[in-house]
Each structure stands twice: as C-alpha cells, then as structure tokens.
Protein backbone atom coordinates (compact mmCIF):
# COMPACT_ATOMS: atom_id res chain seq x y z
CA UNK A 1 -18.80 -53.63 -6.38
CA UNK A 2 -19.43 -50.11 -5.86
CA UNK A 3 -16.95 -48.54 -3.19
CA UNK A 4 -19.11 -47.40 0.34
CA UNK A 5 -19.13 -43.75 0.93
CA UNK A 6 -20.97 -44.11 4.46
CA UNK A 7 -20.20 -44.83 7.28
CA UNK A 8 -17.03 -43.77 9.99
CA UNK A 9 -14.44 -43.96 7.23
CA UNK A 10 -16.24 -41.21 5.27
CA UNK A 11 -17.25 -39.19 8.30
CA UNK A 12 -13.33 -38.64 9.19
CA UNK A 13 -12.40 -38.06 5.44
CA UNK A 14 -14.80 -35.49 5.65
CA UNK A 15 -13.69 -33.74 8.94
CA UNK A 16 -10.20 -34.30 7.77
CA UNK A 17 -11.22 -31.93 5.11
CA UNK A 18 -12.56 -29.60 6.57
CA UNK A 19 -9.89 -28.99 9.51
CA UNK A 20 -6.70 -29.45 6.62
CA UNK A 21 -8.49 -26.16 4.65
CA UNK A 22 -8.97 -23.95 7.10
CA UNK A 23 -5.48 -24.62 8.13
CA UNK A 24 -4.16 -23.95 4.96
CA UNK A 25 -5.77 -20.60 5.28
CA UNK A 26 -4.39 -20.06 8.51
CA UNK A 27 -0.80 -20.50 7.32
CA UNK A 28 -1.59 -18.33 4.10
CA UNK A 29 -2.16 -16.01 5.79
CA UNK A 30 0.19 -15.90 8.21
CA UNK A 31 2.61 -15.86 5.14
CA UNK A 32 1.15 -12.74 4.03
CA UNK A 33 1.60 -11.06 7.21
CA UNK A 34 5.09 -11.95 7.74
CA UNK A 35 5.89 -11.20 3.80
CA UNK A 36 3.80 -7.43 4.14
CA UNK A 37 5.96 -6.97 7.61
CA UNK A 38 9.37 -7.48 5.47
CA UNK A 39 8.64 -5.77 2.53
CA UNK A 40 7.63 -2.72 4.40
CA UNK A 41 10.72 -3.09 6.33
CA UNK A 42 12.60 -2.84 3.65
CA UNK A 43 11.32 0.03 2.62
CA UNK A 44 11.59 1.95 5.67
CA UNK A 45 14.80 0.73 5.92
CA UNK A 46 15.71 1.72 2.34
CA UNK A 47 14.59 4.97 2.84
CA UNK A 48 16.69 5.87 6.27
CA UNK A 49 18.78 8.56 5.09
CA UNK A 50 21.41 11.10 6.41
CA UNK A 51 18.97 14.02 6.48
CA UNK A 52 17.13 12.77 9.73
CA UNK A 53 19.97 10.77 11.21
CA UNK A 54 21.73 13.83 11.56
CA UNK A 55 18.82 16.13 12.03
CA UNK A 56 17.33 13.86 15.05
CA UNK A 57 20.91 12.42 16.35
CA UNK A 58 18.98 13.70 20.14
CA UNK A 59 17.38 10.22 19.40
CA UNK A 60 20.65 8.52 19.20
CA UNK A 61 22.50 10.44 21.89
CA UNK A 62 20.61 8.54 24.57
CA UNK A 63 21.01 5.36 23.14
CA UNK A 64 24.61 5.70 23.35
CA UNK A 65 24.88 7.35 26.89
CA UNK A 66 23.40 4.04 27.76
CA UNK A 67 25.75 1.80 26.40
CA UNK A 68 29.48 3.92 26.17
CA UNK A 69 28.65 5.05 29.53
CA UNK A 70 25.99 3.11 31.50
CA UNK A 71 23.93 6.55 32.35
CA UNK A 72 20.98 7.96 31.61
CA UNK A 73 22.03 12.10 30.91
CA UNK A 74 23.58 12.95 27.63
CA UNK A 75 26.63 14.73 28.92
CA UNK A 76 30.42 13.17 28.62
CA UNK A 77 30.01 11.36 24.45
CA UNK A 78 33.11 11.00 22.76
CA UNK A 79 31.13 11.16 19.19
CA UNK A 80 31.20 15.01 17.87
CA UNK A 81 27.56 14.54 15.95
CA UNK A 82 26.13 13.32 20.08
CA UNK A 83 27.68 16.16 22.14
CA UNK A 84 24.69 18.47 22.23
CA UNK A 85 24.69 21.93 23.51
CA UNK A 86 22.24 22.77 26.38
CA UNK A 87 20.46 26.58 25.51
CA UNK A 88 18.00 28.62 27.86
CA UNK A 89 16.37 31.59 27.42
CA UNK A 90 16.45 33.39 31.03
CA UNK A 91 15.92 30.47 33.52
CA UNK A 92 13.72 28.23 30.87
CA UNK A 93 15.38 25.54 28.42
CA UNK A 94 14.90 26.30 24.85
CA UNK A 95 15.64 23.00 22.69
CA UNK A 96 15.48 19.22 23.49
CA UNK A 97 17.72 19.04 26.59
CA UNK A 98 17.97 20.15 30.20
CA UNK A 99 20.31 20.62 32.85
CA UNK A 100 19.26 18.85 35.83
CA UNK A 101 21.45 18.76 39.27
CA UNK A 102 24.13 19.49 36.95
CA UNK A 103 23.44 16.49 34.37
CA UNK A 104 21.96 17.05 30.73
CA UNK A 105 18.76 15.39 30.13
CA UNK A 106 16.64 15.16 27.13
CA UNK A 107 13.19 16.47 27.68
CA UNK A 108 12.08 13.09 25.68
CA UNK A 109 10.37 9.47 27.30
CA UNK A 110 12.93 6.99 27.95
CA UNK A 111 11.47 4.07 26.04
CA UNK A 112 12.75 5.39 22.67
CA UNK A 113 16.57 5.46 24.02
CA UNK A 114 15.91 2.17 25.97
CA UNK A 115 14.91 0.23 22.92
CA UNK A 116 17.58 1.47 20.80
CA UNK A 117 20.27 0.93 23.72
CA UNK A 118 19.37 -3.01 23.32
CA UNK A 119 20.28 -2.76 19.25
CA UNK A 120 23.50 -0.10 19.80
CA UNK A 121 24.67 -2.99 23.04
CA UNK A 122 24.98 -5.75 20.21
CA UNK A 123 26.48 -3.41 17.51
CA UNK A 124 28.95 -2.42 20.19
CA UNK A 125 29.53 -6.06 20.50
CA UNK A 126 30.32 -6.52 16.44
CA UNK A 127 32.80 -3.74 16.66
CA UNK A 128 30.38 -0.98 15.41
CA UNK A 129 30.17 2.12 17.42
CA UNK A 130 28.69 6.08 17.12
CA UNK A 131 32.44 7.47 17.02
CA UNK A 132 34.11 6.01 13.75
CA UNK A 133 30.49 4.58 12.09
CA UNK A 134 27.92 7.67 12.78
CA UNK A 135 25.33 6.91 9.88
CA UNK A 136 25.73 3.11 9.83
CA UNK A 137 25.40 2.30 13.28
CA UNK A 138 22.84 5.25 13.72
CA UNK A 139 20.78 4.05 10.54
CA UNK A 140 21.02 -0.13 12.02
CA UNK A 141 19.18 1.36 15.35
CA UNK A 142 16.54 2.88 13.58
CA UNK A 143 16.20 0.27 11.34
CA UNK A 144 15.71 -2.48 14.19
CA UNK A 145 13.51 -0.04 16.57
CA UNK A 146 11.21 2.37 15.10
CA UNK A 147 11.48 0.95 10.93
CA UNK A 148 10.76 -2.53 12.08
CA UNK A 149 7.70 -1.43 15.25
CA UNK A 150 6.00 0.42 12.56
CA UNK A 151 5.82 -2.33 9.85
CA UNK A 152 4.51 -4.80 12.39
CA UNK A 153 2.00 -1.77 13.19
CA UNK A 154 0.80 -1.83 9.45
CA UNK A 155 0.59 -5.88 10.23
CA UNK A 156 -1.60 -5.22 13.09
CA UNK A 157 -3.86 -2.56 11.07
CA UNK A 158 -3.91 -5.59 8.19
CA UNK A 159 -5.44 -7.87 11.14
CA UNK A 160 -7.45 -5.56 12.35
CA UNK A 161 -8.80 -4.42 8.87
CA UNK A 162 -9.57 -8.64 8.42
CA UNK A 163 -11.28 -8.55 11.07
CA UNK A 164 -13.60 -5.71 10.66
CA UNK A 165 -14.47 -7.51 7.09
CA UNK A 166 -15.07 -10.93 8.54
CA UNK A 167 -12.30 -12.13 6.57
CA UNK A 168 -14.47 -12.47 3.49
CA UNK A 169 -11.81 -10.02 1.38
CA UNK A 170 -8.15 -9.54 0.87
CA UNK A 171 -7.68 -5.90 -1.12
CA UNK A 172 -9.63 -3.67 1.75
CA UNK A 173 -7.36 -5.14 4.53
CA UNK A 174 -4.32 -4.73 2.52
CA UNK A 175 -5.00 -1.87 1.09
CA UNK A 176 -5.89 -0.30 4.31
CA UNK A 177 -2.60 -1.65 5.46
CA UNK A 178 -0.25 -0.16 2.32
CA UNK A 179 -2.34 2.91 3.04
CA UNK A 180 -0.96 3.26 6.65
CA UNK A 181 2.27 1.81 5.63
CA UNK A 182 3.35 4.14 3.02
CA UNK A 183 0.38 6.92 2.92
CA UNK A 184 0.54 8.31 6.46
CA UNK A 185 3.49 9.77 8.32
CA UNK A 186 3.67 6.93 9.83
CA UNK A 187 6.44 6.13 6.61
CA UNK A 188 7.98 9.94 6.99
CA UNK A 189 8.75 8.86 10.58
CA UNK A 190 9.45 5.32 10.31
CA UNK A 191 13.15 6.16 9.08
CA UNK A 192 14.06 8.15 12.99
CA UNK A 193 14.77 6.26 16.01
CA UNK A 194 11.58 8.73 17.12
CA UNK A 195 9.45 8.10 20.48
CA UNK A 196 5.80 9.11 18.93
CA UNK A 197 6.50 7.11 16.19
CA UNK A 198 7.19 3.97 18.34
CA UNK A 199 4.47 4.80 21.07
CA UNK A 200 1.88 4.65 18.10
CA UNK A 201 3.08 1.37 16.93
CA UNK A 202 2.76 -0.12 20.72
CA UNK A 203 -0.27 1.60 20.92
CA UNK A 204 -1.93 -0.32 17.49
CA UNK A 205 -0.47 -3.46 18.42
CA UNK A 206 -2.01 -3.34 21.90
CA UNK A 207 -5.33 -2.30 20.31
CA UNK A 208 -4.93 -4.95 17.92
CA UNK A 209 -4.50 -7.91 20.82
CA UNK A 210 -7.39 -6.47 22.90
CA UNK A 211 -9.96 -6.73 19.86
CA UNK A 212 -8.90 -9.89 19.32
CA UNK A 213 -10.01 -10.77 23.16
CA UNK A 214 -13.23 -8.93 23.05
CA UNK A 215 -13.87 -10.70 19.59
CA UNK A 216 -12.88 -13.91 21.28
CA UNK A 217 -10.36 -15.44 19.21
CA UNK A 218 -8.22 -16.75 22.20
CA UNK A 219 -9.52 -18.61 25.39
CA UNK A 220 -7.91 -20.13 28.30
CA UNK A 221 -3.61 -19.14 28.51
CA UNK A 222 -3.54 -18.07 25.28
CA UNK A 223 -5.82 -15.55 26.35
CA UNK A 224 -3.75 -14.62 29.48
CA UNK A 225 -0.92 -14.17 27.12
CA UNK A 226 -2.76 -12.23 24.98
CA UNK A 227 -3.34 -10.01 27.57
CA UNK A 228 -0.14 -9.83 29.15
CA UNK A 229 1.10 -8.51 26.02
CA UNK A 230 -1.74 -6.27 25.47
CA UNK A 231 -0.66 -4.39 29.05
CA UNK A 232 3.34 -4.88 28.07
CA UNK A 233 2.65 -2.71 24.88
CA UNK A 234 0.28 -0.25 26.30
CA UNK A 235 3.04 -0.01 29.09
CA UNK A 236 5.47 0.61 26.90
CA UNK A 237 3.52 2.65 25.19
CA UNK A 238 3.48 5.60 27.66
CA UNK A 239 7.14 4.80 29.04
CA UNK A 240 8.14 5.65 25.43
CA UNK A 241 5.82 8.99 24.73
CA UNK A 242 3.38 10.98 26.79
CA UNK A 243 1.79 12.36 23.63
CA UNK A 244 -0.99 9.07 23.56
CA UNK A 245 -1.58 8.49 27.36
CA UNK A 246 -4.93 9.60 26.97
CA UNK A 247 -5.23 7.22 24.01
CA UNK A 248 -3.88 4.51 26.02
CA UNK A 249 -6.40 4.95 28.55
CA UNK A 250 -9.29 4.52 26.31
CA UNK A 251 -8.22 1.76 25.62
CA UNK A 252 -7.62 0.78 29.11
CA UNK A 253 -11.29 1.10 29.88
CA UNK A 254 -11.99 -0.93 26.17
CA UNK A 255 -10.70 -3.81 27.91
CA UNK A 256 -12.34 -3.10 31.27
CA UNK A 257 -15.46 -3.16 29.85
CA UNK A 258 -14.98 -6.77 28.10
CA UNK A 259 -15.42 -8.23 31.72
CA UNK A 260 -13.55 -11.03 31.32
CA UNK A 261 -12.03 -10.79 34.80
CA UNK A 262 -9.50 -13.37 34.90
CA UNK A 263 -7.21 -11.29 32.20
CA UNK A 264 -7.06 -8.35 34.78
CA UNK A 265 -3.94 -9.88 36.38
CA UNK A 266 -2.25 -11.10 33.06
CA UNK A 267 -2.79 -7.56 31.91
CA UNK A 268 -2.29 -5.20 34.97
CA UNK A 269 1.74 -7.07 35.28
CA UNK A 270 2.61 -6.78 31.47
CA UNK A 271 1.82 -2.82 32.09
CA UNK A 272 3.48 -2.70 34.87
CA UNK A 273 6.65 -4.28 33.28
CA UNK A 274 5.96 -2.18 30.35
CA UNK A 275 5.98 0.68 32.59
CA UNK A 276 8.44 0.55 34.96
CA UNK A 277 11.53 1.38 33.09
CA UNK A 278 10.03 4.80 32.81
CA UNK A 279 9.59 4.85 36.79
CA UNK A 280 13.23 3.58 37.31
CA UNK A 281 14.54 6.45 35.08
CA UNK A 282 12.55 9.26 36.22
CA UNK A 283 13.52 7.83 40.08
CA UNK A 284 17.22 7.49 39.27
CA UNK A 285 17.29 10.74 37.52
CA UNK A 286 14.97 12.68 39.37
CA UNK A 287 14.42 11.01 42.39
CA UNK A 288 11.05 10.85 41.52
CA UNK A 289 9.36 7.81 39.60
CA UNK A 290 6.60 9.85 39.32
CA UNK A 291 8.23 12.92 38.03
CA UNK A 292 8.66 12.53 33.87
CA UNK A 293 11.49 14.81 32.18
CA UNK A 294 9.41 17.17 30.66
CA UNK A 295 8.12 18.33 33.74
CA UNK A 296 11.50 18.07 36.03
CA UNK A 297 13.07 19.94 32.62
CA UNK A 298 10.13 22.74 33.29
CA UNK A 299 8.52 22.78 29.18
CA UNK A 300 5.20 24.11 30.34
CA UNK A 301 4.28 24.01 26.45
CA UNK A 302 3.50 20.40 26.32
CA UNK A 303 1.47 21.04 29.58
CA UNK A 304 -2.55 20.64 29.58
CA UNK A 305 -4.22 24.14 29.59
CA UNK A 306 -7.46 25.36 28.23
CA UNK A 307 -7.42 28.84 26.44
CA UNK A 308 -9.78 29.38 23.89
CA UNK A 309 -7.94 31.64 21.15
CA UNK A 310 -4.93 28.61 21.27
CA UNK A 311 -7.74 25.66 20.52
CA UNK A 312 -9.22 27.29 17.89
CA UNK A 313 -5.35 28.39 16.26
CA UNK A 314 -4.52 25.23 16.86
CA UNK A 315 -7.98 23.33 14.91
CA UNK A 316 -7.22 25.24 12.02
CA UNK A 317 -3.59 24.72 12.01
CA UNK A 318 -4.29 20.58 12.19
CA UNK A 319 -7.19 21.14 9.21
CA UNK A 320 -4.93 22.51 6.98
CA UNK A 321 -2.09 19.97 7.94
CA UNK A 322 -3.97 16.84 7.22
CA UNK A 323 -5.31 18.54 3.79
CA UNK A 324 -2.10 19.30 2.54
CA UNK A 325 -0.15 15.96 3.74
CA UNK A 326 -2.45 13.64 4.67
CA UNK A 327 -5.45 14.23 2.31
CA UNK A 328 -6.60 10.57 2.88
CA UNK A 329 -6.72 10.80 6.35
CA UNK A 330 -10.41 12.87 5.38
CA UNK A 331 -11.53 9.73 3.44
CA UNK A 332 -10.96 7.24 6.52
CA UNK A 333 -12.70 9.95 9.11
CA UNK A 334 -15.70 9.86 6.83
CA UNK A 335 -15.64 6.29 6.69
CA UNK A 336 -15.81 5.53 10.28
CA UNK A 337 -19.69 7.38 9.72
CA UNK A 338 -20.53 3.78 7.63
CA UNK A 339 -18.95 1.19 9.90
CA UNK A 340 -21.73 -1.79 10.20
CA UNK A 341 -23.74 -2.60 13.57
CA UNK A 342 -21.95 -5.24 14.61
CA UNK A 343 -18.63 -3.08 14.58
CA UNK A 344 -20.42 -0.51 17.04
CA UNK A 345 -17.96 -0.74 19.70
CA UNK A 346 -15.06 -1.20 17.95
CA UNK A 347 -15.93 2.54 16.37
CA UNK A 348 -17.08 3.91 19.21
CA UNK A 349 -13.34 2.68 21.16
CA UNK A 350 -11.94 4.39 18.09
CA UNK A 351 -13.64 7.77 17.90
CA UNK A 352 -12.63 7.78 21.61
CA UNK A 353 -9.24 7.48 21.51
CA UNK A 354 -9.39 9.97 18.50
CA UNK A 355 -10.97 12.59 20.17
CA UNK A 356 -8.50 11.73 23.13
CA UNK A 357 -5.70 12.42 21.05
CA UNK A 358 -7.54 15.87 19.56
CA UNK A 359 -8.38 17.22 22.84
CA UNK A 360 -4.84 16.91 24.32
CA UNK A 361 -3.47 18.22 20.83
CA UNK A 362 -5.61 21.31 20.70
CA UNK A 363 -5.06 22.15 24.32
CA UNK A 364 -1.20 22.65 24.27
CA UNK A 365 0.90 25.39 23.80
CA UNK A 366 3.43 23.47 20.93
CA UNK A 367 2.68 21.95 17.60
CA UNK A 368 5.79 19.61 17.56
CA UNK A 369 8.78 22.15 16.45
CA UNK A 370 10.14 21.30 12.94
CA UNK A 371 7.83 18.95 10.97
CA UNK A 372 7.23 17.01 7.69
CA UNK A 373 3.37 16.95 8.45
CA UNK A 374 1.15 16.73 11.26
CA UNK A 375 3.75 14.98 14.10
CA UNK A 376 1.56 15.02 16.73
CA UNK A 377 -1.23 12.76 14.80
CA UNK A 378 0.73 9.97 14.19
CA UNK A 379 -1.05 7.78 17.27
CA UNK A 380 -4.42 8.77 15.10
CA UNK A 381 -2.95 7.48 11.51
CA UNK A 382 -3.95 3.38 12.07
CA UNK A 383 -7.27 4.22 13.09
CA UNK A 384 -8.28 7.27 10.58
CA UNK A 385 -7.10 4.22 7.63
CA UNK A 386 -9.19 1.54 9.34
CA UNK A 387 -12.12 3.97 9.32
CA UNK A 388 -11.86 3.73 5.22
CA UNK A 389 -13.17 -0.26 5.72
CA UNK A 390 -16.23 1.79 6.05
CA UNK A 391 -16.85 3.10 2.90
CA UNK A 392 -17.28 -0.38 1.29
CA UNK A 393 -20.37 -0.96 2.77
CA UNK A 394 -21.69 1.96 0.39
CA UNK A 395 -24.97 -0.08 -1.70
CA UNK A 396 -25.39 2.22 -4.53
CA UNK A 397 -23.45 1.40 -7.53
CA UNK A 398 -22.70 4.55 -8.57
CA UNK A 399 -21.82 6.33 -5.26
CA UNK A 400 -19.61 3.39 -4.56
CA UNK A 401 -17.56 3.67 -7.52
CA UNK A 402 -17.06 7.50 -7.40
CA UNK A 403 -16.05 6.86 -3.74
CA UNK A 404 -13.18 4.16 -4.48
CA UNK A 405 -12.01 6.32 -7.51
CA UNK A 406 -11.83 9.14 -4.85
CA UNK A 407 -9.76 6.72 -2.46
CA UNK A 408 -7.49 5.72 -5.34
CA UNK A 409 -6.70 9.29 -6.40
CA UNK A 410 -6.26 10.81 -2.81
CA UNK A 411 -4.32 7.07 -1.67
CA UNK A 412 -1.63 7.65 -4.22
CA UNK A 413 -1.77 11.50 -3.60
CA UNK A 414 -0.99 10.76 -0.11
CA UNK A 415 1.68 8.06 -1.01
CA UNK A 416 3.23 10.26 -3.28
CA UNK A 417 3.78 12.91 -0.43
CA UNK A 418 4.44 11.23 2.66
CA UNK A 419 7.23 9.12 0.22
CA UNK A 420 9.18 12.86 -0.59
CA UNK A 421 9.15 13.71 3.31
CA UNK A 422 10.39 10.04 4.22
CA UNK A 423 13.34 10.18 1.20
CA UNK A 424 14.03 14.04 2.34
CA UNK A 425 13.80 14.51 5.74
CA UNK A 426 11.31 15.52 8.47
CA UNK A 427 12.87 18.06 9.89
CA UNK A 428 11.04 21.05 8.03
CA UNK A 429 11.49 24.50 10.34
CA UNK A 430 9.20 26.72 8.02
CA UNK A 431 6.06 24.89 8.77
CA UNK A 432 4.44 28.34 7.26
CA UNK A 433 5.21 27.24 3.94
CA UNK A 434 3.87 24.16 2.32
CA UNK A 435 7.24 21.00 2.19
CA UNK A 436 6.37 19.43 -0.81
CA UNK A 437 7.86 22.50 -3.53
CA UNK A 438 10.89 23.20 -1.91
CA UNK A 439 11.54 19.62 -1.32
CA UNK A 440 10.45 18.11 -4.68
CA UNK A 441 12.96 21.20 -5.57
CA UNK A 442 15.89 20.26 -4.20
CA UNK A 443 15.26 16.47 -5.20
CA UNK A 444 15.28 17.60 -8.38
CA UNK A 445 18.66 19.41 -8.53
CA UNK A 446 19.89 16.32 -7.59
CA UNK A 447 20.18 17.55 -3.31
CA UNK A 448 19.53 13.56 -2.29
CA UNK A 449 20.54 12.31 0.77
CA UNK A 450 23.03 9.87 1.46
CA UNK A 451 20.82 6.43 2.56
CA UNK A 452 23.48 4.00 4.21
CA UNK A 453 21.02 0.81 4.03
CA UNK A 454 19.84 1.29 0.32
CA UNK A 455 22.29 -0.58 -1.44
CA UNK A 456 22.18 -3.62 1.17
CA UNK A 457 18.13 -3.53 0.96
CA UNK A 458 18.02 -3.58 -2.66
CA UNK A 459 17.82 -7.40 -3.42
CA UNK A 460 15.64 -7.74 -0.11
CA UNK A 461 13.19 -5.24 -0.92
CA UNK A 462 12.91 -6.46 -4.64
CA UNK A 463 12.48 -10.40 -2.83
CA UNK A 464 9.98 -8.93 -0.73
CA UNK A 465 8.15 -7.59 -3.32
CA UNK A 466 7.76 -10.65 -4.94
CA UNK A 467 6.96 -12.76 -1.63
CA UNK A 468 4.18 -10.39 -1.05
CA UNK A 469 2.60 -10.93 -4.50
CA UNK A 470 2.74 -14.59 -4.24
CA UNK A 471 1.37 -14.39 -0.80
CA UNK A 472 -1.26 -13.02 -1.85
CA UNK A 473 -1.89 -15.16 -4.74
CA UNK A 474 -1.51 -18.06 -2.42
CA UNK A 475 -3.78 -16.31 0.11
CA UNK A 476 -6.45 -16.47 -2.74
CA UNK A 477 -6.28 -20.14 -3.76
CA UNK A 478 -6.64 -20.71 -0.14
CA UNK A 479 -9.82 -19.27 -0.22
CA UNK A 480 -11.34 -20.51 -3.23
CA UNK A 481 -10.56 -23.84 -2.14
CA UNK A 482 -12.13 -22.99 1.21
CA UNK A 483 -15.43 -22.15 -0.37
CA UNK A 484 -15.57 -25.03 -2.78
CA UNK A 485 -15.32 -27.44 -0.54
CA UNK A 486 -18.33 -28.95 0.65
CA UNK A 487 -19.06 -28.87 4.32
CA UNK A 488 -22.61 -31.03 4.31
C-alpha cells in the first residue's frame, strides 16, 4: 500500500518545515553577527597602541578620578602620565581642561569617563591600576568601551544594511559593514577611550532599533523594550558628546512620526536614564544640570555662530578631508541618490541627520585640534556606507560593473588608510600636511608603536577570522535551503 501524504499528518510536517528553516536562518545569522562583532573586536583591540594611549590619556584621567578618588575633576592623581597641566591664554583656557571654583575639569561629556570608570572599577578590583600598569590597564578600558561600542556599531550598520536589501543578499550588508568597520575613522578612533567615537556608536545603534520599529519587526513588550533602549542609547548618546545632538534629534522626530503612541513612555524613560548622568555631573560640578562643561569652561569655539567667510573655510576644509582619508565616503553619498521607493523615509531620516551634523560642523569656530582625518564626521560614517546599498540597484550592466570596480578600488584605498592612522596614532597636529607620507615614513623606519593587547589577540583574532568565514558559509546554506524548500 502506498503511504498517505494527505491529510493532518502531512499538513504539520509541512508547517514543521517551514517554521524549523526560517529558524535556522534566524540563528545563522545571528552567528554571523556575533562572529563579525568579535572579529572586529579583535582588531580594534589589536591595534590599541601606545601612540594614542598616551597622546589621549585626558580620556583616561577621568576614568580614574572616578574610581582612585570618587570625584568628578581631574586634579589630585597619583599616576605621572594623568596629572595634567591646566593653561590659559589671558582669562580663556587653552587645551582640554578648566579650572572651575578651584577644581580642574575637562571641557569633554561625561559619558566617555563614566563608561570607562565601570571597566577601570573592576580592573581596580583584579589588582590592576593607572599608577604601576599605565598602557595595560589604559589599553583594557578602551578595549571594553569605545573598541567593543564601535564593533557592535558595524553590527548594527550589518542589520541595517539587511534590511535595506530585504535580506535577499549577504556581500552588500557585509561589505557595507567591513567598509564602516575598517574603512572609516570609525577604526582610527576605535583604539581611544574617545567620546565622539562612542556617541556615534550609541547613535547607530539607536537608529538601528528605531528602524526596526517603524519596519515593524517587534510588537507588543518586545516593542516597549525596543524602545526603551532606543531612548537609553540616544540618551547616552548626548550625555557622552554634544557634537551629534542635532543628529539625535532627527532622529527623535523619526520616531515621533512612526505614531505608535504607546512606545512614547518606554522611550521618553530610557532617555531620560540615558541622560541623566550628564545632568547629575554638570549639577554636582556646576551646580547646574543644565550647564555642560564646555560652556561653564567658557570654549566659545565649539559654540553655534553663523559667519559666512568660516562656513565656506570650513566646506572646503571637510571636501578635501574626506578626499584624502575617506575617499569612499563620496561613493556612499552618491549612493543614497539610488536608494529604492520603498526606502524613502529611511533616506530622507538619513540625509537629515547628515545635513544636521554638516550644519553644526560648518558653523563652528574649531575643526577638532590634532586629527588623523575628518574627527568631527565620525557620527556621519554608518550612514555615508549604508548610502553605498544604493548603488546596487544600478540596471545597466556595464555602468554597474564600472561602479563596483570603483567601490572595490576606493574600499581598499580607504582601508588601506584609515588602517595606518589606527596602527600610528590619531593625534596628527599638522593637519596642513597630508598623514599618510610622514606616517607610512616612520612605519617604515621601523617607528611602531608599542600595542599592549596584540600578542594576547593574536590567536583570537586569527579564530575570529575563521568563525566569520564559516558564518558566512553557514549563513548561505541557510538560505539555499530556505528557497528550495517548497512552501505550497
């Protein structure tokens, strides 16, 4: 007799299919995600190196303050590389820190010192402190603050980039997220315990969570979570750096406008808890929770004014910046031009919070100081990569090829760049001059830093590797299977 293949037996073999391969999509990729988020944080890790930790030891200064001495000024550090001198030219500060009723204060956003106190407090705990362990314990808080924020911001550009492609393709999302990864200076800052470059990872991650609402991937608490974390990040976001409030308030109004009105609560108390570290600092410091440092410190630089001869300086000075270290950054702005229809408001919340970011750059005095690169345009590096998702929608075989050759070439010309500055150092004074020469230069005469992780991220980083690739091959069988099974 011929075995029956109607019937209710056969009706739940065939929904057990179809729920068992989607779910072993689901955890393939949620295997490449974690494997992408370790191997690039072992990079960034590998790469830490005594050039910036001494360069940028303001960053660490706070952190310790915190712990040693349970305050929030600098002054009083036992550790000769964290007692920083306070300099003024006539009655205003010139440098990174201020005198204040007395106290030294770093004309910095709290969050950055905050987040690194919580790594230095369990250091402290294994014995490990600033004094006797400088670049190790130095190196460990960057490595567990800004190094691991910014690979779990190249995750959130990976999901984002999936999303924008419908999940039909793995080599644009992960190339989009390498790109930002390694290509941007999002890698030359990834290796400093550094406040813009953890404000832009809040700021992608937030983005990320609130597309994922508008697209409606979550319902019911997991939504409400969703949010609540969305408003934690963008929180911290601005408690962390002023340079993307603007930014954050696009996309404020991004998740506004999804009128889904029972996330407004989840969402307005994670910002609030995201933000009120900053408000107990400035209050305890300042006696104002409303007054941030850079203001009570009196920098009127990084204040808002409009004078036409500084805009136009400062257009051309951000022009050639991006061309000569960030040439793909051109590539993903001319890609945003070809996102599809459906996509419409996801570019439009995009260019917004670009052109946020531009008109608050080109209408202050300051550039950033000492850079390796455009500092100030790290918030804008996740969304100028996501705009190249829009250059595969080009039809024409020939224009399409010519345009991914063009990506290739200027990808790994960007790679190739950001990886010097991120291996040398980002603190380049003579911005004048172009950082590549000198520092391929001294590279080659054998001037390398000394990189107290390397040799314990070796193995990792080479296990990473190797994770990923499977991943991704796994990732791929996932979907083949997916698409040959039959759904009738």
């Amino acid at each position: 007799m011929s075995e029956d293949v109607s019937g209710p037996d056969a009706a739940r073999r065939e929904s057990s299919v179809r729920s068992v391969v989607p779910a072993r999509r689901r955890l393939s990729t949620r295997a490449l995600e974690l494997s992408l988020l370790l191997f690039l944080w072992c990079v960034y890790g590998a790469a830490i190196n005594s050039g910036n930790l001494d360069a940028f030891n303001l960053q660490q200064a706070g952190v310790e303050a915190m712990v040693e001495r349970r305050q929030f000024s600098l002054e009083g550090s036992d550790a000769p590389k964290l007692q920083i001198r306070v300099y003024y030219d006539g009655d205003k500060p010139f440098g990174d820190t201020f005198l204040y009723d007395g106290r030294q204060y770093a004309a910095k956003q709290p969050g950055q010192f905050m987040a690194g106190a919580l790594v230095y407090f369990v250091l402290r705990l294994l014995g490990l402190n600033y004094v006797e362990n400088y670049l190790l314990v130095s190196a460990l808080v960057t490595f567990f603050t800004t190094s691991l924020i910014t690979a779990a911001a190249a995750v959130a550009v990976f999901r984002l980039a999936r999303e924008f492609t419908g999940g039909d393709t793995l080599l644009w999302p992960l190339a989009v997220a390498l790109v930002y990864g390694l290509g941007t200076i999002a890698f030359v800052y990834s290796g400093i315990a550094h406040h813009d470059g953890l404000a832009s990872g809040y700021l992608v991650i937030a983005f990320h969570f609130v597309v994922s609402l508008a697209r409606e991937r979550t319902s019911g608490r997991s939504a409400k979570v969703v949010a609540g974390v969305a408003g934690l990040m963008l929180g911290l976001t601005i408690t962390t750096s002023m340079l993307p409030v603007f930014m954050v308030c696009v996309v404020g109004i991004y998740f506004v406008s999804l009128r889904r009105w029972e996330l407004i609560v989840p969402a307005l108390l994670g910002g609030v808890a995201g933000v009120a570290p900053l408000l107990i600092y400035n209050a305890l410091s300042f006696g104002n929770p409303l007054l941030p440092p850079n203001i009570a410190g009196g920098y009127p630089d990084s204040y808002l004014h409009f004078d036409p001869h500084n805009t136009v300086a400062k257009a051309r000075f951000y022009v050639s910046e991006i061309t000569y270290y960030l040439p793909i950054v051109w590539a993903g702005l001319v890609g945003l031009a070809f996102y599809p229809r459906d996509l419409w408001r996801e570019r439009l919340v995009m260019l917004g919070m670009l052109l946020a970011l531009v008109f608050q750059i080109l209408n202050i005095e300051t550039h950033g100081g000492c850079h390796y690169g455009p500092r100030f345009l790290l918030p804008a590096m996740p969304y100028a990569c996501l705009g190249l998702i829009g250059l595969r929608n080009l039809r024409a075989p020939t224009p399409r090829r010519l345009v991914l050759a063009a990506i290739v070439l200027v990808g790994a010309a960007s790679v190739f760049i950001t990886s010097v500055g991120a291996l040398y150092g980002a603190m380049y004074c003579e911005i004048e001059h172009y950082a590549l020469w000198p520092y391929l230069a001294a590279l080659w005469r054998g001037e390398w830093r000394v990189m107290p992780l390397a040799a314990w991220l070796v193995a990792p980083l080479v296990l990473c590797m190797l994770l990923l690739a499977s991943a991704c091959r796994n990732y791929q069988r996932a979907r083949a299977s997916e698409l040959s099974t039959p759904v009738s």
